[in-house]
PDB file of N, CA and C in Angstrom:
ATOM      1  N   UNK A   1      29.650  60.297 -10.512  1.00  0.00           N
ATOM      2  CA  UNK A   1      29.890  58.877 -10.665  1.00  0.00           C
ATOM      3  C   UNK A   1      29.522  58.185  -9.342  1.00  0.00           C
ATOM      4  N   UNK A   2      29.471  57.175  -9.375  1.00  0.00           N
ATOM      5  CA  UNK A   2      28.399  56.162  -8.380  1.00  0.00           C
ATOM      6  C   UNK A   2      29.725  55.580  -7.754  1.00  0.00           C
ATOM      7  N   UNK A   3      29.512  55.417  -6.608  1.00  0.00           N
ATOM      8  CA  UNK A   3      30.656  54.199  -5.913  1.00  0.00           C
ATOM      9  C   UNK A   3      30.809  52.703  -6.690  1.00  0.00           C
ATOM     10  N   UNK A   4      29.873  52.561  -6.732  1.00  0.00           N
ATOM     11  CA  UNK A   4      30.012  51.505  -8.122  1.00  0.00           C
ATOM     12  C   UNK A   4      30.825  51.878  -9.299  1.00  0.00           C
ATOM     13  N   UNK A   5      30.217  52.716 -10.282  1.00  0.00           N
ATOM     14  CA  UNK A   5      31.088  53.265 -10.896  1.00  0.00           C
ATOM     15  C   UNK A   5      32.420  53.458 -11.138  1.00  0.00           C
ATOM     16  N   UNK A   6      32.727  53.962  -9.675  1.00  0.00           N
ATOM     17  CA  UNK A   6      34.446  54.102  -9.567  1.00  0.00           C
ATOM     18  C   UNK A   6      34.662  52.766  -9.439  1.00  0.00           C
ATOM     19  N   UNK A   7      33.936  52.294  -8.578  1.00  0.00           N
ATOM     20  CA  UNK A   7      34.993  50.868  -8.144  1.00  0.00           C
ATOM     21  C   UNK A   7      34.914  50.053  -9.845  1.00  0.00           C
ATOM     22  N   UNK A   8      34.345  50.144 -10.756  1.00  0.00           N
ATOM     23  CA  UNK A   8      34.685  49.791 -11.773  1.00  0.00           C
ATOM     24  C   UNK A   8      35.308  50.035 -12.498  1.00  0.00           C
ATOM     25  N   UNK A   9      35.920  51.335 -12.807  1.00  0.00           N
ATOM     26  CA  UNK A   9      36.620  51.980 -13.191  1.00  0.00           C
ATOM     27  C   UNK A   9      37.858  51.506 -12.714  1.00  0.00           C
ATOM     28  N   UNK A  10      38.380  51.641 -10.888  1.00  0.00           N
ATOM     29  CA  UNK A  10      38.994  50.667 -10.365  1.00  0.00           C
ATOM     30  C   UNK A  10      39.875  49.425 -10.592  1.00  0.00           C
ATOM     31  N   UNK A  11      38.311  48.936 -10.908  1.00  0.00           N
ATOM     32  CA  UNK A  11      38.271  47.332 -11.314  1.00  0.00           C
ATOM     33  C   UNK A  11      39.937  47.177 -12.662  1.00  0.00           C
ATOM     34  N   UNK A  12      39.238  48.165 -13.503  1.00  0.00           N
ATOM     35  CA  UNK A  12      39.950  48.213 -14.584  1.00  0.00           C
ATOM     36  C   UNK A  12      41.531  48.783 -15.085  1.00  0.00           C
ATOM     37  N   UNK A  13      41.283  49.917 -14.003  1.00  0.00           N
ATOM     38  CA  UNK A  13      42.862  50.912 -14.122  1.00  0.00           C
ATOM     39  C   UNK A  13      43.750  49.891 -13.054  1.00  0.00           C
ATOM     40  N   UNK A  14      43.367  49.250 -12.309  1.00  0.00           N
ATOM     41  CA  UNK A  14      43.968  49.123 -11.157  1.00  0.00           C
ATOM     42  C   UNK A  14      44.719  47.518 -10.932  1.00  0.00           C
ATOM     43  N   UNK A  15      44.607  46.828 -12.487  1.00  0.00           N
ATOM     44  CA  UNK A  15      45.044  45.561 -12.260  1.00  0.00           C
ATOM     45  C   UNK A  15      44.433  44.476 -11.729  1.00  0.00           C
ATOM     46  N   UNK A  16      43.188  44.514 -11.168  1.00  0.00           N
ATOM     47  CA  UNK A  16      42.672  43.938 -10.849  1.00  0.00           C
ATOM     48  C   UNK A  16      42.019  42.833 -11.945  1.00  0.00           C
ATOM     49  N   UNK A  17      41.676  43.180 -13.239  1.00  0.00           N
ATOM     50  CA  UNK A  17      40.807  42.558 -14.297  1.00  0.00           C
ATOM     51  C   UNK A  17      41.775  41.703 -14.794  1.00  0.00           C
ATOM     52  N   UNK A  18      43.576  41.866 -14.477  1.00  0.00           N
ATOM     53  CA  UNK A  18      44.648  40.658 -15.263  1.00  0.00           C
ATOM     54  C   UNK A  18      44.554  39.460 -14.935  1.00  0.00           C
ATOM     55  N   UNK A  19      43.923  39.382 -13.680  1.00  0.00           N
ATOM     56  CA  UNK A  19      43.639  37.420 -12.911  1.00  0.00           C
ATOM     57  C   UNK A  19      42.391  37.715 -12.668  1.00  0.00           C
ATOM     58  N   UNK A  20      41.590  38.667 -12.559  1.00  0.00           N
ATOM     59  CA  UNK A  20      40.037  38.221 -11.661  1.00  0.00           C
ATOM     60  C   UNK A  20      38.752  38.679 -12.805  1.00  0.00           C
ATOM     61  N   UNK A  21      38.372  37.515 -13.541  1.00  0.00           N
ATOM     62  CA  UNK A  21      37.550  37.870 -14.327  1.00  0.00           C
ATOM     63  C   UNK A  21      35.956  38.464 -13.963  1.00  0.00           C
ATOM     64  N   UNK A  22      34.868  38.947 -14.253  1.00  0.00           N
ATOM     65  CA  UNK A  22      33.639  39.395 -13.941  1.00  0.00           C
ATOM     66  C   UNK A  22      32.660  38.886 -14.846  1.00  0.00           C
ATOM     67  N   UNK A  23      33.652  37.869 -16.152  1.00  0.00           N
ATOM     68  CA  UNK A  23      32.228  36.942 -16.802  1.00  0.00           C
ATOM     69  C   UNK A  23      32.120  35.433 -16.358  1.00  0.00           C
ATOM     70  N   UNK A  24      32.248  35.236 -14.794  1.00  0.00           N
ATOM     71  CA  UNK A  24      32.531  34.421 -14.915  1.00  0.00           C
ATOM     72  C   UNK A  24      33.644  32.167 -14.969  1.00  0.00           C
ATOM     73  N   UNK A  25      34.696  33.524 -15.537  1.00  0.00           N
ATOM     74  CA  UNK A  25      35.452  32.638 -16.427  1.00  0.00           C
ATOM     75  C   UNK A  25      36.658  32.282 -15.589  1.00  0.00           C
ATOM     76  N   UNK A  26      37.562  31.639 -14.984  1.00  0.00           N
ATOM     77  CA  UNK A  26      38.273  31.571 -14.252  1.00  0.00           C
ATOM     78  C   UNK A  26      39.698  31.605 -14.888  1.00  0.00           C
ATOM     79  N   UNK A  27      40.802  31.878 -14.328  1.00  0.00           N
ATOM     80  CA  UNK A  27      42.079  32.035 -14.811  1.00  0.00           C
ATOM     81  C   UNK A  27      42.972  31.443 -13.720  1.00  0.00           C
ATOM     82  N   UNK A  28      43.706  32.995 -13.656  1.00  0.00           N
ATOM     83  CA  UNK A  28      44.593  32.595 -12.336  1.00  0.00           C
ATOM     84  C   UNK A  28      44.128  33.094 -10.667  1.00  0.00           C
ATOM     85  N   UNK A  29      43.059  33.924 -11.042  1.00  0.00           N
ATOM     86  CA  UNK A  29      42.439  34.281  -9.665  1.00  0.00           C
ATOM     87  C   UNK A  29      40.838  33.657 -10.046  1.00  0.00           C
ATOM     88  N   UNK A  30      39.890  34.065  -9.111  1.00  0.00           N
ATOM     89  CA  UNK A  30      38.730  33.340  -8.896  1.00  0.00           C
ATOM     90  C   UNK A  30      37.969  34.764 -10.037  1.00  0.00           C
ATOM     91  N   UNK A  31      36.940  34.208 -10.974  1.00  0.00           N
ATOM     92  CA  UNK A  31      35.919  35.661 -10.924  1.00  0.00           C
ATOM     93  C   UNK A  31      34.843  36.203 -10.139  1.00  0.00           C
ATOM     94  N   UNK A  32      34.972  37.371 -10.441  1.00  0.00           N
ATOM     95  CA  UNK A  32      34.547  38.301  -9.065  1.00  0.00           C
ATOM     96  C   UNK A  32      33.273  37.838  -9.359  1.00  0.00           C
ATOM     97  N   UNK A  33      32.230  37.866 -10.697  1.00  0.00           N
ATOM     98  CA  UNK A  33      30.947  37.177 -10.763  1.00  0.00           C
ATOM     99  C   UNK A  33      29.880  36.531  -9.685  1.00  0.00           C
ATOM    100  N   UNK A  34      29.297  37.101  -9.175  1.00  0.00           N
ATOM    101  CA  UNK A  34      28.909  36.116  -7.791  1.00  0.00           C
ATOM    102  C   UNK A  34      29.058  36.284  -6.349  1.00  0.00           C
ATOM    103  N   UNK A  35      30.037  36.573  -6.635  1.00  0.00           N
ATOM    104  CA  UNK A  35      31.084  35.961  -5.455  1.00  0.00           C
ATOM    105  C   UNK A  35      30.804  36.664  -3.864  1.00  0.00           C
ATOM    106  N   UNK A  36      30.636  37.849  -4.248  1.00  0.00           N
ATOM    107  CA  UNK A  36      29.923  38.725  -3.181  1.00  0.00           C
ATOM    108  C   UNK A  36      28.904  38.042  -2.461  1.00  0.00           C
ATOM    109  N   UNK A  37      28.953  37.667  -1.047  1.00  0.00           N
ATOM    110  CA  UNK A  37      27.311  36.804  -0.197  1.00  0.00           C
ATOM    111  C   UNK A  37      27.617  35.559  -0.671  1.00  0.00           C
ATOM    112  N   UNK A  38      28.495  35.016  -1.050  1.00  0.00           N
ATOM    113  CA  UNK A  38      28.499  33.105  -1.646  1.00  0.00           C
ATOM    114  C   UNK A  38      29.458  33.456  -0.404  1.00  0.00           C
ATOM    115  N   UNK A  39      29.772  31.656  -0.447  1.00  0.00           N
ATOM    116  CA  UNK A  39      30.815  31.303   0.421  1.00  0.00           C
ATOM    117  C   UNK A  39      32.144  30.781  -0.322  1.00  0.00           C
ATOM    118  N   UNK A  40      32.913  30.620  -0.351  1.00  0.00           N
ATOM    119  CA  UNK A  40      34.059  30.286  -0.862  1.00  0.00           C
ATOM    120  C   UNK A  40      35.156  29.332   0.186  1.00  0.00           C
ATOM    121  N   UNK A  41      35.766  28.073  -0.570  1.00  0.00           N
ATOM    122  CA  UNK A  41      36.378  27.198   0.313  1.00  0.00           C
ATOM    123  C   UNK A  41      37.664  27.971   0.220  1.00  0.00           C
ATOM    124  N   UNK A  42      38.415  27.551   1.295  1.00  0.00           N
ATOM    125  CA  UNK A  42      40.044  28.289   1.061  1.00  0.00           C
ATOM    126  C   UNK A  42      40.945  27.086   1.161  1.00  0.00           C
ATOM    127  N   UNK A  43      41.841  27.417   0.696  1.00  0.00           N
ATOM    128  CA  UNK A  43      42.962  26.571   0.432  1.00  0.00           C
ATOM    129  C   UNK A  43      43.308  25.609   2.016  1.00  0.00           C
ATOM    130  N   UNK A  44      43.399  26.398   2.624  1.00  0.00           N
ATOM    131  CA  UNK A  44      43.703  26.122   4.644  1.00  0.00           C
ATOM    132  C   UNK A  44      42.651  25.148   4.871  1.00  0.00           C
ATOM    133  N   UNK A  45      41.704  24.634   4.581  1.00  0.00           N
ATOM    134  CA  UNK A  45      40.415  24.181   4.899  1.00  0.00           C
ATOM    135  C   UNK A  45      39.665  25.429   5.573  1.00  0.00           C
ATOM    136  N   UNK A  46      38.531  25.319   5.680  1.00  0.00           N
ATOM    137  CA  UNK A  46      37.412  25.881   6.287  1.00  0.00           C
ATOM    138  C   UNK A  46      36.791  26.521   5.402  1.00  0.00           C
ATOM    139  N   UNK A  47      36.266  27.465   5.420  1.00  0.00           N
ATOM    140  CA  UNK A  47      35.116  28.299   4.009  1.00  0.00           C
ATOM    141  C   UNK A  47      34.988  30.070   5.161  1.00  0.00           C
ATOM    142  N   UNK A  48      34.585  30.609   4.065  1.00  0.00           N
ATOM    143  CA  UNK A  48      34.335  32.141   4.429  1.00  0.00           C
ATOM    144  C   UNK A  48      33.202  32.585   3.688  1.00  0.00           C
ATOM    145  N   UNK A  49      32.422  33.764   4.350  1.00  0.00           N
ATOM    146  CA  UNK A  49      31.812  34.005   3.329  1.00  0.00           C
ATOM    147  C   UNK A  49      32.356  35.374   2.731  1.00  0.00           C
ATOM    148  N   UNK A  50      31.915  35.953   2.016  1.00  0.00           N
ATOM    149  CA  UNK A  50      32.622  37.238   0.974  1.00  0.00           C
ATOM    150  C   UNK A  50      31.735  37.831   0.944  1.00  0.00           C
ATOM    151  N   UNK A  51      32.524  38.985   2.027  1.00  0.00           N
ATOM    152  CA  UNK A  51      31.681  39.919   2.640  1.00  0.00           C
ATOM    153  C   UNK A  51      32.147  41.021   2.523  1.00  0.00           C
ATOM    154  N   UNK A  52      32.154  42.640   2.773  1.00  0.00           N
ATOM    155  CA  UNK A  52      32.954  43.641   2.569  1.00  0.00           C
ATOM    156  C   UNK A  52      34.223  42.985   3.662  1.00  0.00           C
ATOM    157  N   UNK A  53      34.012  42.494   4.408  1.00  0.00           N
ATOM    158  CA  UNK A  53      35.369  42.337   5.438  1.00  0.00           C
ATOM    159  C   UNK A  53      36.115  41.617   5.328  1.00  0.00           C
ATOM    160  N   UNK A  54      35.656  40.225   4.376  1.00  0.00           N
ATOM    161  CA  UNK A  54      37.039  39.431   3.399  1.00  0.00           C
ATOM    162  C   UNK A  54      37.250  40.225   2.537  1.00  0.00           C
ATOM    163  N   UNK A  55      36.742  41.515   1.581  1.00  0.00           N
ATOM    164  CA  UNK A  55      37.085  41.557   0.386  1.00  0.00           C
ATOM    165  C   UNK A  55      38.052  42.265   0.950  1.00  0.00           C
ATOM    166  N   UNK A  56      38.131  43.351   1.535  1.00  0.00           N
ATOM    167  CA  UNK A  56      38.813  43.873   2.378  1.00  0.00           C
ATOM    168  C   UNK A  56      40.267  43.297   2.711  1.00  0.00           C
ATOM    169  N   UNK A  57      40.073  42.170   3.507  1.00  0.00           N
ATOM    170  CA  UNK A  57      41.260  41.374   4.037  1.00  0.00           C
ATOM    171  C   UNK A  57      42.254  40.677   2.736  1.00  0.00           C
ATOM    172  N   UNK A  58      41.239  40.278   1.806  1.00  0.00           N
ATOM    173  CA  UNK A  58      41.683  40.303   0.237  1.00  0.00           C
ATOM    174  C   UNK A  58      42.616  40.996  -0.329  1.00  0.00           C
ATOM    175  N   UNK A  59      42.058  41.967  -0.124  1.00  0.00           N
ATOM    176  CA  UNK A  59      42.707  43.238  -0.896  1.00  0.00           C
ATOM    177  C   UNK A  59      44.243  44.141  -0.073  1.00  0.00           C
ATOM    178  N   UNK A  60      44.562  43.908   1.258  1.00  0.00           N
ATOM    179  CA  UNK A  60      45.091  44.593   1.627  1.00  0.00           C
ATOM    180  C   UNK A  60      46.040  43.301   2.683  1.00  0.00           C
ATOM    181  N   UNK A  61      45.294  41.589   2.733  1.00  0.00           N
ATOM    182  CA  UNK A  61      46.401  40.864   2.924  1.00  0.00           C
ATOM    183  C   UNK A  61      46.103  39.560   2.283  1.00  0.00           C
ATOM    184  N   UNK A  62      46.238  39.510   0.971  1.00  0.00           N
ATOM    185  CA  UNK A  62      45.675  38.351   0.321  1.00  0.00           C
ATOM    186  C   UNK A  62      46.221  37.114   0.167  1.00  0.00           C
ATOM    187  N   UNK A  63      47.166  36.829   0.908  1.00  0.00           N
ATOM    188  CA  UNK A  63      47.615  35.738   1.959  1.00  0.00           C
ATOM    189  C   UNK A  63      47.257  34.822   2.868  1.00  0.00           C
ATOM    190  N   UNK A  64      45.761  36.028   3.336  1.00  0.00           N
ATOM    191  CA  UNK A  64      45.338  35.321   4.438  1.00  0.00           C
ATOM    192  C   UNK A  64      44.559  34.427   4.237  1.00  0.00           C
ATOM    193  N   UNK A  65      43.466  34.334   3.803  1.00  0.00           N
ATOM    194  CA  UNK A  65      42.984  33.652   3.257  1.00  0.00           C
ATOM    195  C   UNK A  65      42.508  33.299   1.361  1.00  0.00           C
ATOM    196  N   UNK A  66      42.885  32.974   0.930  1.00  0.00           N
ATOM    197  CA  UNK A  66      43.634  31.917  -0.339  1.00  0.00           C
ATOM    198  C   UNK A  66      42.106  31.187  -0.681  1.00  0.00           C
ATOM    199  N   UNK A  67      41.928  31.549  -1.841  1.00  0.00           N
ATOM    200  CA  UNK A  67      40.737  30.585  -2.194  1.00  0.00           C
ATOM    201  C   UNK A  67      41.331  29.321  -2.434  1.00  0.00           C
ATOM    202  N   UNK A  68      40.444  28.443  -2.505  1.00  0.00           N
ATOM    203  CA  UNK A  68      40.750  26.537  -2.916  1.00  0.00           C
ATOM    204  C   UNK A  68      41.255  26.742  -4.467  1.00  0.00           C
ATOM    205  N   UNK A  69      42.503  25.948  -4.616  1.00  0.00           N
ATOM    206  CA  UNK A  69      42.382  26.121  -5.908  1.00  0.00           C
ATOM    207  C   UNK A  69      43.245  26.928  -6.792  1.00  0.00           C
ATOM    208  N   UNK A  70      43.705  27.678  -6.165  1.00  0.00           N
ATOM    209  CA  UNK A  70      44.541  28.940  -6.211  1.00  0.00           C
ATOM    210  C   UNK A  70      45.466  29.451  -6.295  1.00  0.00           C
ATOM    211  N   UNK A  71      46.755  29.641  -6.617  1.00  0.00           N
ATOM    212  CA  UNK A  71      48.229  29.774  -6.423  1.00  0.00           C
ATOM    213  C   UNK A  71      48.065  30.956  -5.038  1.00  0.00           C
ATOM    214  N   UNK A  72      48.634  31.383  -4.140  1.00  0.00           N
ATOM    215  CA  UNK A  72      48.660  32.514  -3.300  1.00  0.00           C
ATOM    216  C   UNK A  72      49.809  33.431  -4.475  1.00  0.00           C
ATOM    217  N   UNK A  73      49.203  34.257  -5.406  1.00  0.00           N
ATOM    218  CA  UNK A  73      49.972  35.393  -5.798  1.00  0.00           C
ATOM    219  C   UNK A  73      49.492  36.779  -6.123  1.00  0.00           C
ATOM    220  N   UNK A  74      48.239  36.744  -5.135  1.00  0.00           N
ATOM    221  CA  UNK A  74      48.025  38.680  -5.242  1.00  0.00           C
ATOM    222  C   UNK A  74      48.733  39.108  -4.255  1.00  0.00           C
ATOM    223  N   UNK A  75      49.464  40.374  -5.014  1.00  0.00           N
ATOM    224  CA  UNK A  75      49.810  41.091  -4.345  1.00  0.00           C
ATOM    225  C   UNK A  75      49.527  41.883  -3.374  1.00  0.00           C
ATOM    226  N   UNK A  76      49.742  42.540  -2.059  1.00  0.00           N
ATOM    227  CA  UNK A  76      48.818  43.479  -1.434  1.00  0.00           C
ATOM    228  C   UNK A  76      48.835  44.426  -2.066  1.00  0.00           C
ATOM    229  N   UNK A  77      47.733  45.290  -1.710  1.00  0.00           N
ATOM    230  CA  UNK A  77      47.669  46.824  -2.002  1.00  0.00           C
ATOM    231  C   UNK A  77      47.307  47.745  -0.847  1.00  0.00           C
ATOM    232  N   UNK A  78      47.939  46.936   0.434  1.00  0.00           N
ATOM    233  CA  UNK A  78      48.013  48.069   1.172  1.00  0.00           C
ATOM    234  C   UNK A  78      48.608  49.468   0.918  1.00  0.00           C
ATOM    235  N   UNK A  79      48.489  50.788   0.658  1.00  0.00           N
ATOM    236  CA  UNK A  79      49.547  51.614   0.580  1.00  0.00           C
ATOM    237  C   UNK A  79      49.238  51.914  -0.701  1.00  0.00           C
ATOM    238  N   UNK A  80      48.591  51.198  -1.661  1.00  0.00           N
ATOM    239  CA  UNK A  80      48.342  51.431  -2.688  1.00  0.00           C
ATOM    240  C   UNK A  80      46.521  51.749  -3.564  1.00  0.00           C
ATOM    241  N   UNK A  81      45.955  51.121  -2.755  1.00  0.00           N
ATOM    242  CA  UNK A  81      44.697  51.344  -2.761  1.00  0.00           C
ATOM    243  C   UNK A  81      44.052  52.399  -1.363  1.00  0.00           C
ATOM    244  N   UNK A  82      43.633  53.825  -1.545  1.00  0.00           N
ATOM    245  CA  UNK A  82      43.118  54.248  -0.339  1.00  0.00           C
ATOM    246  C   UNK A  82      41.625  53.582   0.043  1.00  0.00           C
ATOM    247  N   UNK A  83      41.171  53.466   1.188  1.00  0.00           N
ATOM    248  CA  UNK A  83      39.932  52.759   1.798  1.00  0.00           C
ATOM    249  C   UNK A  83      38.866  53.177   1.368  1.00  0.00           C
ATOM    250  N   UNK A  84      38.830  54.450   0.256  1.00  0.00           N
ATOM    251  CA  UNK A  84      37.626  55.007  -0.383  1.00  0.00           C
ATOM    252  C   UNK A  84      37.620  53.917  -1.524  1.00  0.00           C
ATOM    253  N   UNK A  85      38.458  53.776  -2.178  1.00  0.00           N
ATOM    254  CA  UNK A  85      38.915  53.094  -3.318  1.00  0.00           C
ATOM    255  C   UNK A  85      38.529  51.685  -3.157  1.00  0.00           C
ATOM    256  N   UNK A  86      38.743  51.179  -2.051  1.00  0.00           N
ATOM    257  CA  UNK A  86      38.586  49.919  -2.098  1.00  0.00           C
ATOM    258  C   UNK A  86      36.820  49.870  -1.465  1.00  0.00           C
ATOM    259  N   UNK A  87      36.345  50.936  -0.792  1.00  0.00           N
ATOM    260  CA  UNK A  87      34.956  50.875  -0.561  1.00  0.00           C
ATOM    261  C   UNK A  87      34.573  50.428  -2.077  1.00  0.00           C
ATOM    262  N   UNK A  88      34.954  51.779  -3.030  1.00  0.00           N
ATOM    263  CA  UNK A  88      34.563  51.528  -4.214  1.00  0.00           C
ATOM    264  C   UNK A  88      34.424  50.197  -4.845  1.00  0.00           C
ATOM    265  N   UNK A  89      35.793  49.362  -4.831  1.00  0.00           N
ATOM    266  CA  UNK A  89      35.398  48.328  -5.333  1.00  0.00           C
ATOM    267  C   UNK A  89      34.766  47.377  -4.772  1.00  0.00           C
ATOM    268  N   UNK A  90      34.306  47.479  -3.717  1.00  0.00           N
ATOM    269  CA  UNK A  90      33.260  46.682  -2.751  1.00  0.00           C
ATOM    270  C   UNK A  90      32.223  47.052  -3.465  1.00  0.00           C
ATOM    271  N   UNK A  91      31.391  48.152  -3.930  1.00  0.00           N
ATOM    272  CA  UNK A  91      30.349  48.040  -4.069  1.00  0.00           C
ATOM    273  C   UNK A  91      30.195  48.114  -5.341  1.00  0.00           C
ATOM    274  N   UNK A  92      31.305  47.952  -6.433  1.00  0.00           N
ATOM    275  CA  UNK A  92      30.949  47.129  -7.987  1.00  0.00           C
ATOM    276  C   UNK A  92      31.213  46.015  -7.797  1.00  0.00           C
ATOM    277  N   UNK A  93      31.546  45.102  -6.716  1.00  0.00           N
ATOM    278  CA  UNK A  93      31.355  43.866  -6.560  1.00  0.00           C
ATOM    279  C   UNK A  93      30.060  43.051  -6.303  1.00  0.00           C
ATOM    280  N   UNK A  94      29.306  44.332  -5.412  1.00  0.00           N
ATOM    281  CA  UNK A  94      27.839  43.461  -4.912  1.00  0.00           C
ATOM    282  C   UNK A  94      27.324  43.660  -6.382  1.00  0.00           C
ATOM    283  N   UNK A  95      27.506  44.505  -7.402  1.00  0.00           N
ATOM    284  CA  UNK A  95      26.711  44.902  -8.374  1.00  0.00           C
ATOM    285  C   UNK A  95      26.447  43.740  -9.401  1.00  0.00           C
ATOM    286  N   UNK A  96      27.963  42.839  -9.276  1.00  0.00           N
ATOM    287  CA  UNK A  96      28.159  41.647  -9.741  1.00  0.00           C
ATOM    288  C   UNK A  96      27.162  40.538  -9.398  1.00  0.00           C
ATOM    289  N   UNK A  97      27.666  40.567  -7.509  1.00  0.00           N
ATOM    290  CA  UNK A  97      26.266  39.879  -7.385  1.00  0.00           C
ATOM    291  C   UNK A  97      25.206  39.402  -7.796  1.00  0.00           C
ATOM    292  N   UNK A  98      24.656  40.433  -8.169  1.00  0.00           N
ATOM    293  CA  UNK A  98      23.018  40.239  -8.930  1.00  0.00           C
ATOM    294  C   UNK A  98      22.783  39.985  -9.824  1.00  0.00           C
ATOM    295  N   UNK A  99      24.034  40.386 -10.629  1.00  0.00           N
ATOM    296  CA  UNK A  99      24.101  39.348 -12.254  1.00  0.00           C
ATOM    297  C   UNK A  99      24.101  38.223 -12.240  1.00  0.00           C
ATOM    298  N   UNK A 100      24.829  37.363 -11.217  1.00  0.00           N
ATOM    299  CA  UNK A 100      25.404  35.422 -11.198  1.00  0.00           C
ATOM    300  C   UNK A 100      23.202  35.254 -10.645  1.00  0.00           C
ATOM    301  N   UNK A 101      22.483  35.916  -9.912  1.00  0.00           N
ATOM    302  CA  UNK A 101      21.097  35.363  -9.885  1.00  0.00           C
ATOM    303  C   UNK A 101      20.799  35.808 -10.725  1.00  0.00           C
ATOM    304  N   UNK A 102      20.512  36.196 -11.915  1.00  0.00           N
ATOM    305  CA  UNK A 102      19.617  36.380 -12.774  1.00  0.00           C
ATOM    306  C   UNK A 102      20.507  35.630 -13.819  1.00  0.00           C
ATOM    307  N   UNK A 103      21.815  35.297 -13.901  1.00  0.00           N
ATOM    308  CA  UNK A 103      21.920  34.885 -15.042  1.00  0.00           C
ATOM    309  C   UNK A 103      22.757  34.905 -16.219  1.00  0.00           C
ATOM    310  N   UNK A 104      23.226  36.458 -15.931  1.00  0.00           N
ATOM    311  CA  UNK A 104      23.545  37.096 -17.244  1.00  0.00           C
ATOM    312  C   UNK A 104      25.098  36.818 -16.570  1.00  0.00           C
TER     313      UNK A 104
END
């Protein structure tokens, strides 16, 4: 299985897919669709871009920075996600990426 792969797999076992959609579609978190290399405004003012090192900071203090728009209610997963795991879902995120340019 591909690091992609897992991190999709991930994506799915891991709670992540209950607020963060991948068609797209928005809820209570932002969808992941894209989002990888865009910039994103945050709630605090200023913008970031979404990079492995926000998704990262995302994932393990998602407090810190808060998209625009947003309630602040992910939980961390420090302790709960190991750093392979979350590599993983870093790189079914860029995979996303390339879908929001073409389209689909």
């Amino acid at each position: 299985m591909s690091p992609a792969q897992a991190g999709e797999l991930l994506y799915n076992q891991r709670g992540c897919k209950q607020c963060h959609s991948v068609d797209g579609s928005s809820g209570t978190a932002p969808s992941l669709l894209g989002k990888y290399a865009s910039t994103e405004q945050l709630a605090a003012g200023g913008a970031v871009l979404v990079d492995e090192d926000y998704i990262r900071r995302s994932i393990y203090e998602p407090l810190a920075d808060v998209v625009a728009g947003y309630e602040p209610v992910m939980p961390t997963y420090r302790g709960r996600l190991k750093e392979e795991e979350v590599n993983a879902i870093i790189a079914y995120l860029k995979t996303l990426a390339g879908d929001a340019t073409r389209g689909n």
